[in-house]
Structures are given as structure tokens and as C-alpha cells.
Protein backbone atom coordinates (compact mmCIF):
# COMPACT_ATOMS: atom_id res chain seq x y z
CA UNK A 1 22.07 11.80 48.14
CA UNK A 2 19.89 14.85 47.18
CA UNK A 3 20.33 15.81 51.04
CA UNK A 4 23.31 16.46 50.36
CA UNK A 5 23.32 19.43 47.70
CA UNK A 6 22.98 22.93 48.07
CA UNK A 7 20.85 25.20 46.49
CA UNK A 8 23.57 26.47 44.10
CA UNK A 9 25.34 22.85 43.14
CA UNK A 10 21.66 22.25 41.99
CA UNK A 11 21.19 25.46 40.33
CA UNK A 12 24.39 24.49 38.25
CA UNK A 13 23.46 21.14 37.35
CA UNK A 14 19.92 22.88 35.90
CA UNK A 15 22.01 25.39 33.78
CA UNK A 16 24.36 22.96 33.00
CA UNK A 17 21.76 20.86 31.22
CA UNK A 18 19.96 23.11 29.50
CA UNK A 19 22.78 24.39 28.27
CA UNK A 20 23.82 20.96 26.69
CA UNK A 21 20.04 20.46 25.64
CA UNK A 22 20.22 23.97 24.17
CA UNK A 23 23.61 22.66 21.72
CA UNK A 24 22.38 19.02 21.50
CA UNK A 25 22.14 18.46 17.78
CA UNK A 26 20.34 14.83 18.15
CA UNK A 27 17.17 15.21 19.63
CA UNK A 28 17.40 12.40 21.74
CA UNK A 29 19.93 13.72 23.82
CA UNK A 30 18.19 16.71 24.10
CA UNK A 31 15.06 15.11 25.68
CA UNK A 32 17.53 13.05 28.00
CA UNK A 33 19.05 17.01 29.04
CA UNK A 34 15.79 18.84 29.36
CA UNK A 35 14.17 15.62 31.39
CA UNK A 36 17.18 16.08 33.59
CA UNK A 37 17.43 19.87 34.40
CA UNK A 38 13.11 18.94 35.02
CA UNK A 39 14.38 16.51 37.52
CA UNK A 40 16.86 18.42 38.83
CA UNK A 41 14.43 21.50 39.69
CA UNK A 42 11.74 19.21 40.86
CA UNK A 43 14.63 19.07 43.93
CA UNK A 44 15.31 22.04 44.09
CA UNK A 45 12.00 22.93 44.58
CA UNK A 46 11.37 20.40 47.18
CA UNK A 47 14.05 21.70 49.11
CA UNK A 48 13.02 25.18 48.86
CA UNK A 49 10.89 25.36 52.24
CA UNK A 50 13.13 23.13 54.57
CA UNK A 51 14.94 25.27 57.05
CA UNK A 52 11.83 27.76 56.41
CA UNK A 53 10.00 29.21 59.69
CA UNK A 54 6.51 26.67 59.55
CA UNK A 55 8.54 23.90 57.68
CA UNK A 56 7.20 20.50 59.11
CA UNK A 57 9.69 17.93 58.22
């Protein structure tokens, strides 16, 4: 499924949850947030080089 987001629906789902993490009064929720937007980048990041000149797939 991750193959199939772009760089900016991914960047919105990381803003998105820190913002939430950022209001979250219960810190539980928070963590859940902040764990997310961590996930979320660790894709982001991953897809950062594919489609690069030297990328090996």
C-alpha cells in the first residue's frame, strides 16, 4: 500500500499527527500520534531515493 502514496499525501499524514499529538491531552494518545508521524517518515524516507539517478531497486 505504501507504493502507492506520494510524497505529499505522506507529508500530510506526518503533520497531521503531530498536530493531534501536539493537542492530545492524554498522553497515551499522544505516544500512539508521535509513533505514527515516526512511522510515517520512516516511508517517506525510504522512498526518498527511488526514481533517483543510481537508485538500485
Amino acid at each position: 500500500m505504501a507504493s502507492f502514496w506520494s510524497r505529499a499525501f505522506l507529508t500530510r499524514r506526518i503533520d497531521r499527527c503531530y498536530l493531534i499529538a501536539a493537542g492530545a491531552r492524554v498522553p497515551e494518545k499522544r505516544r500512539i500520534h508521535l509513533e505514527l508521524a515516526r512511522h510515517y517518515r520512516g516511508i517517506l524516507d525510504g522512498t526518498a531515493h527511488q526514481g533517483s539517478p543510481g537508485h538500485i531497486a
